[in-house]
N, C-alpha and C. Protein backbone atom coordinates (compact mmCIF):
# COMPACT_ATOMS: atom_id res chain seq x y z
N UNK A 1 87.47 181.42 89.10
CA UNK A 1 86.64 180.32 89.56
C UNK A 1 87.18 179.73 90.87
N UNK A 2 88.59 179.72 90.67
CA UNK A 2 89.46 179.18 92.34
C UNK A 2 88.74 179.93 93.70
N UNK A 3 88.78 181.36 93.20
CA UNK A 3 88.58 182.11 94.34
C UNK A 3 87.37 181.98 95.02
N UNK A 4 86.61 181.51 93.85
CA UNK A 4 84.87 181.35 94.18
C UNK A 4 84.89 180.17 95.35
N UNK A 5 85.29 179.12 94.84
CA UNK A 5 85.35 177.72 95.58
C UNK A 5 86.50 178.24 97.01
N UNK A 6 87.62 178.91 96.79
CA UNK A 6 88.00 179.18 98.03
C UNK A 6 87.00 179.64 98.97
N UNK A 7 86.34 180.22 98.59
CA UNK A 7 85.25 181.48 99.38
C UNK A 7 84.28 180.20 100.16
N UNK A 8 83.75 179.32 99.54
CA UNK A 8 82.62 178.18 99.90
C UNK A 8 84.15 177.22 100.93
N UNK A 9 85.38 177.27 100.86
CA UNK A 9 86.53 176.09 102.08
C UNK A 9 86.20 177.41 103.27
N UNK A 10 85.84 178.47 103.09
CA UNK A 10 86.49 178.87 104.72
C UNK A 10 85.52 179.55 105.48
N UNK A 11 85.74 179.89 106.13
CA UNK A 11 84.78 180.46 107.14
C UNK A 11 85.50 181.56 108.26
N UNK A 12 84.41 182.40 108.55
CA UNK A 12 85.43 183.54 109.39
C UNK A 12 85.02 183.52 110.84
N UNK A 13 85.45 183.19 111.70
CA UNK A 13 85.28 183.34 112.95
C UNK A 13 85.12 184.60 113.53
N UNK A 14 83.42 184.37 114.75
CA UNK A 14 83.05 185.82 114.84
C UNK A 14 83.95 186.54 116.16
N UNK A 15 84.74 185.47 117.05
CA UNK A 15 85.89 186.31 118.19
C UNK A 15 87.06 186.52 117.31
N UNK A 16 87.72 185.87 116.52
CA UNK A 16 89.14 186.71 115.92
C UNK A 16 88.98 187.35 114.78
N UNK A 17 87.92 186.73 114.08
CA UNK A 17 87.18 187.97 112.56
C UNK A 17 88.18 187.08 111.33
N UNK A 18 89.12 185.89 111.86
CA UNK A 18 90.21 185.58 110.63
C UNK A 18 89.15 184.36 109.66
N UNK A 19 89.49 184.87 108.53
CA UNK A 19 89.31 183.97 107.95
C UNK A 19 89.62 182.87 107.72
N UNK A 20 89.49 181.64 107.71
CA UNK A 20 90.13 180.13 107.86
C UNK A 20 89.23 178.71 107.15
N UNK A 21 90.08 178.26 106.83
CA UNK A 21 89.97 177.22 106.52
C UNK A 21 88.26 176.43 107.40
N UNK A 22 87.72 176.03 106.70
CA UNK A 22 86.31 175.07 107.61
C UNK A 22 86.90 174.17 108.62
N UNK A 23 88.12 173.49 108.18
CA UNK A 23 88.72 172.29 108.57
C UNK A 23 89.20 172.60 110.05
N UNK A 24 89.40 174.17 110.31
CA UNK A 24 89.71 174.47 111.34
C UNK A 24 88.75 174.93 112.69
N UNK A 25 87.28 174.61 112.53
CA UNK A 25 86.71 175.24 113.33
C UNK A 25 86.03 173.47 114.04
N UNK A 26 85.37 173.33 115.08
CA UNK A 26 84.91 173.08 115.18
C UNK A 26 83.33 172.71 114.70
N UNK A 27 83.21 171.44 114.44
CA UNK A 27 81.80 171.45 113.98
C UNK A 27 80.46 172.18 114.35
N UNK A 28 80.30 172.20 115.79
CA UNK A 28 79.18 172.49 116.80
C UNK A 28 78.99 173.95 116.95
N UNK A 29 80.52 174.48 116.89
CA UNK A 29 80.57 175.75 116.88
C UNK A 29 80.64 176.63 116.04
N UNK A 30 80.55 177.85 116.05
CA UNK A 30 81.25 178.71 114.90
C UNK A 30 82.40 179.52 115.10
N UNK A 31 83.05 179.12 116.53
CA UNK A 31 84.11 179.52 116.46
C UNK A 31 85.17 178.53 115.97
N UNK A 32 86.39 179.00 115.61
CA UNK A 32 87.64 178.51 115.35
C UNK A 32 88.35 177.35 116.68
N UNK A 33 88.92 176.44 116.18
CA UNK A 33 89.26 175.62 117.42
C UNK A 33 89.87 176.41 118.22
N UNK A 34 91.41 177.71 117.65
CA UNK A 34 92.19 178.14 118.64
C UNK A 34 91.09 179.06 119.79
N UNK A 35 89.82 179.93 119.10
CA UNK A 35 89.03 180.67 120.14
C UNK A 35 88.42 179.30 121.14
N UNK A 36 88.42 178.95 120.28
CA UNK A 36 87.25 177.39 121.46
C UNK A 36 88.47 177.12 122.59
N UNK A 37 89.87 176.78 122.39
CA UNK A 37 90.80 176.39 122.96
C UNK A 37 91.04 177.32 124.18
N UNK A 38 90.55 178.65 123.97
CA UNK A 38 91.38 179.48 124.91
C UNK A 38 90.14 180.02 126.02
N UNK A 39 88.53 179.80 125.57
CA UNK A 39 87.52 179.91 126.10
C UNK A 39 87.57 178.65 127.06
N UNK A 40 87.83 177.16 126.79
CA UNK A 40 88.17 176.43 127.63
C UNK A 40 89.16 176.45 128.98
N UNK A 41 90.32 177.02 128.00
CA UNK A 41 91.30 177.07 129.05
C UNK A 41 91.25 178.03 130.13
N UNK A 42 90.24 179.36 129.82
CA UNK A 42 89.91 180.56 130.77
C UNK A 42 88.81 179.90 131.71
N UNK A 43 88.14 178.65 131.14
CA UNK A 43 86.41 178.78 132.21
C UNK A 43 87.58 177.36 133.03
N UNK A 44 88.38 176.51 132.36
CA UNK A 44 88.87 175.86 133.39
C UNK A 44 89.17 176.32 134.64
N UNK A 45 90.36 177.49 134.48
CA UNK A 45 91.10 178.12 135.38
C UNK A 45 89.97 178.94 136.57
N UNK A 46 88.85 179.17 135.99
CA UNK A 46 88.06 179.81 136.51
C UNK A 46 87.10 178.82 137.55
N UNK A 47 86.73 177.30 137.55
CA UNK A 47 86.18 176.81 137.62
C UNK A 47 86.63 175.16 138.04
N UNK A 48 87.82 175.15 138.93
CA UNK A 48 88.32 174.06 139.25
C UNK A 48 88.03 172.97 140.01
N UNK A 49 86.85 173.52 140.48
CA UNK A 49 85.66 172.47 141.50
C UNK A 49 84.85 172.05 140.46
N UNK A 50 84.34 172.61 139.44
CA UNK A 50 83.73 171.59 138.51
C UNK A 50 83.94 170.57 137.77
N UNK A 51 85.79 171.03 137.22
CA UNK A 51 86.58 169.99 136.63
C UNK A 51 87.00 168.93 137.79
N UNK A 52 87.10 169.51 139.43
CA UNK A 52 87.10 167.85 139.52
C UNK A 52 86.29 167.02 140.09
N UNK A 53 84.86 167.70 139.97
CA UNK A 53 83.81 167.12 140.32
C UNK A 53 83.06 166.13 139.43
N UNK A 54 83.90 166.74 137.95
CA UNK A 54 83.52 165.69 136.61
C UNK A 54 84.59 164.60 136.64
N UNK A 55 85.55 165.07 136.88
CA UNK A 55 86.63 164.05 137.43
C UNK A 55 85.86 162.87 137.90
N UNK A 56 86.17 163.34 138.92
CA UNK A 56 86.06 162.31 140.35
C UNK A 56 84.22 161.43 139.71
N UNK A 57 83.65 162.03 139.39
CA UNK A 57 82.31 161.03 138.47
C UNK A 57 82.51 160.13 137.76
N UNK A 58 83.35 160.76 136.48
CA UNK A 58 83.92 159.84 135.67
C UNK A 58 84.84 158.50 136.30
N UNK A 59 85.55 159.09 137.19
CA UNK A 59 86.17 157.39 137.73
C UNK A 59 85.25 156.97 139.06
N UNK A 60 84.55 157.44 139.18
CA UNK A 60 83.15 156.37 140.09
C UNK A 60 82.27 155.83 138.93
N UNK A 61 82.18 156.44 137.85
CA UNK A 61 80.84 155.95 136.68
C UNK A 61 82.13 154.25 135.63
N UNK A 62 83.78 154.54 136.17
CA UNK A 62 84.52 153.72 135.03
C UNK A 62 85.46 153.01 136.02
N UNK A 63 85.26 152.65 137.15
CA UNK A 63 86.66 152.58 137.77
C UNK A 63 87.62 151.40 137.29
N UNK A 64 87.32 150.08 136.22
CA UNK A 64 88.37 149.99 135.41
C UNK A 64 89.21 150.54 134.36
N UNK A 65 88.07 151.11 133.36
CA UNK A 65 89.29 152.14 132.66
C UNK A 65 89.96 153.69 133.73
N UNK A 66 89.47 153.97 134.84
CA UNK A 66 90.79 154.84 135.80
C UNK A 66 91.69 154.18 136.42
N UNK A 67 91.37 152.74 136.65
CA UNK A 67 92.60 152.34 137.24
C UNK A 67 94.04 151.72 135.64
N UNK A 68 93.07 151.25 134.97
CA UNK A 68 93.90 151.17 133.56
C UNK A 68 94.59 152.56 133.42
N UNK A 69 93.56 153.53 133.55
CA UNK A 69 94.68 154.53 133.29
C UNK A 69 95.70 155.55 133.99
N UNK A 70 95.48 155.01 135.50
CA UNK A 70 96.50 155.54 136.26
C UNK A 70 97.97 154.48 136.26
N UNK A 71 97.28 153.47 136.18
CA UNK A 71 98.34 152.27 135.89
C UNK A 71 99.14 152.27 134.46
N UNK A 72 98.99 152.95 133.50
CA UNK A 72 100.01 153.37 132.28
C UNK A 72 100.27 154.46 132.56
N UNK A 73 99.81 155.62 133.07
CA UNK A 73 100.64 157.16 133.20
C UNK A 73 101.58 156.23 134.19
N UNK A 74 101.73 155.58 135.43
CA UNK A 74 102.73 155.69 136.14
C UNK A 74 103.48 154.30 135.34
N UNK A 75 103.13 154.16 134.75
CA UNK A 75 104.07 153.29 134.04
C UNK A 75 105.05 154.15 133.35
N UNK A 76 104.32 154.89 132.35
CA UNK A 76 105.13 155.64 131.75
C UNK A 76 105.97 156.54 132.16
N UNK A 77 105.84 157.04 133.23
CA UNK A 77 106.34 158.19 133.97
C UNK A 77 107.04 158.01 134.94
N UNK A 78 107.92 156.67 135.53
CA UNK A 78 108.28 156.12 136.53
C UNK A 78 109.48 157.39 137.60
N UNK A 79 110.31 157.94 136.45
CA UNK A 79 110.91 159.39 136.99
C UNK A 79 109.95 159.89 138.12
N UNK A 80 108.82 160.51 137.81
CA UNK A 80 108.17 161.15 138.33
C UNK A 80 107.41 160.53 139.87
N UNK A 81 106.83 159.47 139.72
CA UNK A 81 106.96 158.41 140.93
C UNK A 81 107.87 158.75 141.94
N UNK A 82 108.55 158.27 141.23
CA UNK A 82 110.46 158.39 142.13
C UNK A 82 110.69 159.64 143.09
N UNK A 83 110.33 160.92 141.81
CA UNK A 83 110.75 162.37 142.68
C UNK A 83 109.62 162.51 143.70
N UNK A 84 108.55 162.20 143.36
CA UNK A 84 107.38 162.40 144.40
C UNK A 84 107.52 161.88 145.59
N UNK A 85 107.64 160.32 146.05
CA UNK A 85 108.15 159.66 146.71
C UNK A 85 109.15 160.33 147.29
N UNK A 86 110.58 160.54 146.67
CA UNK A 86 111.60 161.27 147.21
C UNK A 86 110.78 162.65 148.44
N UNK A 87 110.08 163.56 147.58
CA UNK A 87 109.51 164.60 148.06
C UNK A 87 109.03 164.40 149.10
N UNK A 88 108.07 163.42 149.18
CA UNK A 88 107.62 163.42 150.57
C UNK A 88 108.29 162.85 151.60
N UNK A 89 109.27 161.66 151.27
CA UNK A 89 110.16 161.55 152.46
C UNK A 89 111.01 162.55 152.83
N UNK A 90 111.56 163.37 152.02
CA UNK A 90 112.33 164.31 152.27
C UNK A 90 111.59 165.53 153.35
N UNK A 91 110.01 165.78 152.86
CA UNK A 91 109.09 166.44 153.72
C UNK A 91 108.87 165.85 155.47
N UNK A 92 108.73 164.44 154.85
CA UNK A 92 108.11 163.78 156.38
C UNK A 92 109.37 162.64 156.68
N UNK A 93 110.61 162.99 157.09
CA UNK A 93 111.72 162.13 157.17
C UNK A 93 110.96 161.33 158.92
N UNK A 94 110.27 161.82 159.96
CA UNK A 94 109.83 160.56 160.58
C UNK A 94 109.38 159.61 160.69
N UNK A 95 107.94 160.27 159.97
CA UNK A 95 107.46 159.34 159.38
C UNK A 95 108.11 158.05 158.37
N UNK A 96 108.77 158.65 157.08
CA UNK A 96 109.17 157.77 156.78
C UNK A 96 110.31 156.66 157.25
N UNK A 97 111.13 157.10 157.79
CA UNK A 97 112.10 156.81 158.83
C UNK A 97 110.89 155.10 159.76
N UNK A 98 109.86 155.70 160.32
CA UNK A 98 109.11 154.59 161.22
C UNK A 98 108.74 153.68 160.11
N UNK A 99 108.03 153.81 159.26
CA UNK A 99 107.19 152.97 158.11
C UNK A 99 108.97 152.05 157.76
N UNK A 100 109.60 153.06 157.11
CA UNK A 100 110.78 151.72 156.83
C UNK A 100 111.12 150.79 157.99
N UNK A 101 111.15 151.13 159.18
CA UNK A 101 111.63 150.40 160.53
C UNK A 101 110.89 149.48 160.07
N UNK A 102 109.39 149.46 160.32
CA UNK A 102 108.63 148.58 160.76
C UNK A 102 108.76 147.61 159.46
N UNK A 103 108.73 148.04 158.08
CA UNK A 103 108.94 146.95 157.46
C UNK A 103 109.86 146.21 157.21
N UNK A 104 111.35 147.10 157.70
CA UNK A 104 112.32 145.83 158.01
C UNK A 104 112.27 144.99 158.48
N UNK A 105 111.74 145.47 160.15
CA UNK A 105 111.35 144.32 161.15
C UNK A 105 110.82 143.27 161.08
N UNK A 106 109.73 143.77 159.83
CA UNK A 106 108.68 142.35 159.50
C UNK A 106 109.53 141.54 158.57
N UNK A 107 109.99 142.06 157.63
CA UNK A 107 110.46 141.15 156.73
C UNK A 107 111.94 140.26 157.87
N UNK A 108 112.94 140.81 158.48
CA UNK A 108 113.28 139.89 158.95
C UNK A 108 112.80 139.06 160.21
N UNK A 109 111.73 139.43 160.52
CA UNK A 109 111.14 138.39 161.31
C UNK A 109 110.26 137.06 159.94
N UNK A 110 110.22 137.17 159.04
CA UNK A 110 109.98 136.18 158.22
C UNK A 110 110.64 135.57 157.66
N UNK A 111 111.98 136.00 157.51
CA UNK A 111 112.94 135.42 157.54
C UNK A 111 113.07 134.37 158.53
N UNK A 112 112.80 134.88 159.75
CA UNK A 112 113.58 134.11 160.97
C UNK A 112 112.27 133.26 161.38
N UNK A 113 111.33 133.29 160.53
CA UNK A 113 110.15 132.13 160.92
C UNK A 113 109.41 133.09 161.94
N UNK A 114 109.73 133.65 162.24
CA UNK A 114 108.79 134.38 163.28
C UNK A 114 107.16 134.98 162.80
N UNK A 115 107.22 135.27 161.50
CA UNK A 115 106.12 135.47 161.25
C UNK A 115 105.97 134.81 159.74
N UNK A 116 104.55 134.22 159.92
CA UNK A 116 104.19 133.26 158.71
C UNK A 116 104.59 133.74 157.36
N UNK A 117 105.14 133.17 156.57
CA UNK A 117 105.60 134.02 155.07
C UNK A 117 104.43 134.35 154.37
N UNK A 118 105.01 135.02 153.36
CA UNK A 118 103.49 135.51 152.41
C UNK A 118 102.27 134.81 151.52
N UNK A 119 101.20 133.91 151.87
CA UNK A 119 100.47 133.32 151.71
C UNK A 119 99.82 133.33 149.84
N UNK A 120 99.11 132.76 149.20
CA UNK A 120 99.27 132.57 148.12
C UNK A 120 97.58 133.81 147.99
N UNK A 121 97.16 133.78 148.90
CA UNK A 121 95.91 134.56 148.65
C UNK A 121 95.86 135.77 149.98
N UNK A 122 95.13 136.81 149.79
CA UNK A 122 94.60 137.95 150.36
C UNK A 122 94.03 137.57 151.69
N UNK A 123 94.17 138.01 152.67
CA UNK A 123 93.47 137.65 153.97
C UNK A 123 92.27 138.00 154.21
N UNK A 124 91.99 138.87 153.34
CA UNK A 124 90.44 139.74 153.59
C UNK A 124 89.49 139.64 152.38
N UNK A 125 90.16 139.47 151.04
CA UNK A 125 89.25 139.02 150.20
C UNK A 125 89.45 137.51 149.27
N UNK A 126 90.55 137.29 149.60
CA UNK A 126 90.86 135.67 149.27
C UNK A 126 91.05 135.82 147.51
N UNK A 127 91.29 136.94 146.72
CA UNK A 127 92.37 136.60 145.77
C UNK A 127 93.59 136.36 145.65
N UNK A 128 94.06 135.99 143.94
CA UNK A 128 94.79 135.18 144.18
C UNK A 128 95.53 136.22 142.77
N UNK A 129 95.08 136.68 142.10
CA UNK A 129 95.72 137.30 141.08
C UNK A 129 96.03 138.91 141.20
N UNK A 130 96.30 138.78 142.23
CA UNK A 130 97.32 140.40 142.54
C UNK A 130 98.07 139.70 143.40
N UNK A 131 99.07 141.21 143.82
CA UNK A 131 100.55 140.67 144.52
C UNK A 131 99.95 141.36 146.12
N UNK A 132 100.52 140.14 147.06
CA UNK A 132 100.21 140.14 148.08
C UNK A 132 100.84 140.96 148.88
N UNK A 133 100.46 142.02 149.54
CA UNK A 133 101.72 142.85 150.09
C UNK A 133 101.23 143.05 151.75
N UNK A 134 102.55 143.32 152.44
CA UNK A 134 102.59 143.16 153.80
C UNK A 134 101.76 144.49 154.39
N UNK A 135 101.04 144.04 155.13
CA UNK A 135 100.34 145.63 155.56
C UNK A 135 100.22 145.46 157.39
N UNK A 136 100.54 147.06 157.51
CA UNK A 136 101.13 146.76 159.51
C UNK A 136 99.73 147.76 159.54
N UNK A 137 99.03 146.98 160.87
CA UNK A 137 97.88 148.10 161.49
C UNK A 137 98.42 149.09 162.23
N UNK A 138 99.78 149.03 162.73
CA UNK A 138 100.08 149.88 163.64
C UNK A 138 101.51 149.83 163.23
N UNK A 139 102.16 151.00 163.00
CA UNK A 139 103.86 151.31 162.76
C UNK A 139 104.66 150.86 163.99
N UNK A 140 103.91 151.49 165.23
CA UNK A 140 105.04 151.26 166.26
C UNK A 140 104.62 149.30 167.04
N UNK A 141 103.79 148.71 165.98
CA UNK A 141 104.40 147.24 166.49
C UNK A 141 104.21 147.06 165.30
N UNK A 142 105.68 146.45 164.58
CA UNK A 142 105.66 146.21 163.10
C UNK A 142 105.34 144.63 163.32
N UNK A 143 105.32 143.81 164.46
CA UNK A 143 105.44 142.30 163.98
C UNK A 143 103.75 142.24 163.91
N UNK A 144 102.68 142.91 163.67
CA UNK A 144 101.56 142.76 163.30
C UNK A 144 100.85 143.02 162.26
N UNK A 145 101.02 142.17 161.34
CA UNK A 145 100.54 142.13 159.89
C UNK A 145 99.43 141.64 159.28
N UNK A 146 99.34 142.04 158.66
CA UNK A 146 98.15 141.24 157.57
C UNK A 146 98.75 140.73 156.34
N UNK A 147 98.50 140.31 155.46
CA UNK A 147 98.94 139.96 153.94
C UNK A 147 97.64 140.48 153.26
N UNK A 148 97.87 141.70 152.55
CA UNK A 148 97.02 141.71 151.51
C UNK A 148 96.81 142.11 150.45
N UNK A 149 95.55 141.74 149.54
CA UNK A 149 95.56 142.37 147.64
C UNK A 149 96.24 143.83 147.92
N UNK A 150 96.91 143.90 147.08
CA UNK A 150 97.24 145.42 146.29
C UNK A 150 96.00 146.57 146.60
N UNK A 151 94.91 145.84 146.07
CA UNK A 151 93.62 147.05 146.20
C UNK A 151 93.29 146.75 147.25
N UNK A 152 92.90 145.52 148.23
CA UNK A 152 92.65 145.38 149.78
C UNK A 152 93.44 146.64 150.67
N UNK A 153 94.88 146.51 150.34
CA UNK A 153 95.86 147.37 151.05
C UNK A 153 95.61 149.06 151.14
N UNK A 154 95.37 149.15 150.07
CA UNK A 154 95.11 150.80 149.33
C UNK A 154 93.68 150.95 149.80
N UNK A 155 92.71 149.91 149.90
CA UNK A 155 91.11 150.82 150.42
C UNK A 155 91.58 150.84 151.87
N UNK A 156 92.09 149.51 152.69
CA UNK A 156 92.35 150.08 153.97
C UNK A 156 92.85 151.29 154.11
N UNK A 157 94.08 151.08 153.83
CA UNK A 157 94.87 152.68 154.35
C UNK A 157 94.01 154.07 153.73
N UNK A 158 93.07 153.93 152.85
CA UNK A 158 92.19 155.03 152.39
C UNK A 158 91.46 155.54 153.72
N UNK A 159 90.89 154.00 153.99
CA UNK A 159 89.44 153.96 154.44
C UNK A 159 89.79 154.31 155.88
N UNK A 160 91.55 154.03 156.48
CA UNK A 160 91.65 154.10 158.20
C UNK A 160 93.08 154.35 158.01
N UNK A 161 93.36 155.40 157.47
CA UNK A 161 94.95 155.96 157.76
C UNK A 161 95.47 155.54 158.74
N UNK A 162 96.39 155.19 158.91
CA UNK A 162 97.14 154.99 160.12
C UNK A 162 97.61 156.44 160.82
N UNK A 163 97.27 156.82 162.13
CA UNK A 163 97.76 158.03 162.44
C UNK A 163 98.99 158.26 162.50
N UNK A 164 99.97 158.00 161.77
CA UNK A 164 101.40 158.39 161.68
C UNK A 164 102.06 160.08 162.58
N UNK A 165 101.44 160.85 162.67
CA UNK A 165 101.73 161.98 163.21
C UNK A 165 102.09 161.61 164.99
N UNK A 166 100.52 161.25 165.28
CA UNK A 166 100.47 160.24 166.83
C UNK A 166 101.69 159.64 166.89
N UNK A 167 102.34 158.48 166.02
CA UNK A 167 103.03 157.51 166.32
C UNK A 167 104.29 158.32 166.54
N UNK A 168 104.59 159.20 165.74
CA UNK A 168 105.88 159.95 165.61
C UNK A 168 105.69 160.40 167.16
N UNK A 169 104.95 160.99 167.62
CA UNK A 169 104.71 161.80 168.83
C UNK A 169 105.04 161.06 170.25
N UNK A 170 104.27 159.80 170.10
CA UNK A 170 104.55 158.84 170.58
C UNK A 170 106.38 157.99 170.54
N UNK A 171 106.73 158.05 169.42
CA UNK A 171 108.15 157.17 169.51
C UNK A 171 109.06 158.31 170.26
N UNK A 172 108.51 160.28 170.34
CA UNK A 172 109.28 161.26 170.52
C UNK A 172 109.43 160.95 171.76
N UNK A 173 108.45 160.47 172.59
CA UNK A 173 108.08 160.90 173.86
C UNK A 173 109.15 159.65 174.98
């Protein structure tokens, strides 16, 4: 009688032919999760403009839960931050080399009163609940700043890179 009722728990999958457990297949399908798993992982590899074309939708259709969730991976992962960072200064040592200049410069010129300290709100969108951070329009004159949101800072530099390559070329010359 066991064997009968075993026969009604499982089901055989028609790519590996194994017999298995129901619990193991997917509902929708009739394959087994591990065939479903490896049909995924082949049309991914095959198809990497689609995955990040669903990507990149999904955080235009959610952009608080993507920023929630880029903001806990790098939480969690702060190592990795670190080496990346490392990586690219190590890649672009002029660049980074100018960007640190210039923000020394600024910060001790605020020190020395020379340039207004960091204001309680955003210069461009006038919040007040993010952290205000120093942003230079131009590397090679660091005493010209803005103060702004966290996300103010990040759409600028998205939206109008600073030509850093130029500047390097320029400080060469």
């Amino acid at each position: 009688m066991t064997a009968i009722l075993d026969l009604f728990d499982t089901k055989r999958c028609p790519l590996c032919e194994k017999l298995l457990p129901k619990d193991l297949f997917i509902r929708v399908r009739a394959r087994c999760r591990e065939c479903v798993a490896k049909y995924r992982k082949a049309w991914r590899s095959v198809n990497p403009e689609a995955i990040r074309a669903s990507h990149a939708a999904w955080r235009a259709a959610n952009p608080e839960r993507s920023r929630a969730h880029s903001k806990t991976y790098y939480d969690r992962h702060p190592a990795r931050r670190r080496s990346k960072t490392a990586a690219w200064r190590a890649a672009n040592p002029e660049r980074s080399r100018l960007i640190e200049r210039a923000g020394h410069l600024a910060r001790q010129a605020v020190k020395r009163g020379e340039i207004r300290p960091r204001p309680d709100a955003c210069e461009c969108c006038g919040r007040t609940d993010q952290k205000i951070e120093m942003s230079h329009n131009h590397y090679s004159r660091p005493l010209e700043i803005e103060w702004l949101a966290v996300s103010c800072h990040r759409r600028k530099d998205h939206v109008n890179p600073l030509s850093l390559s130029a500047l390097v070329e320029e400080q060469a010359a």
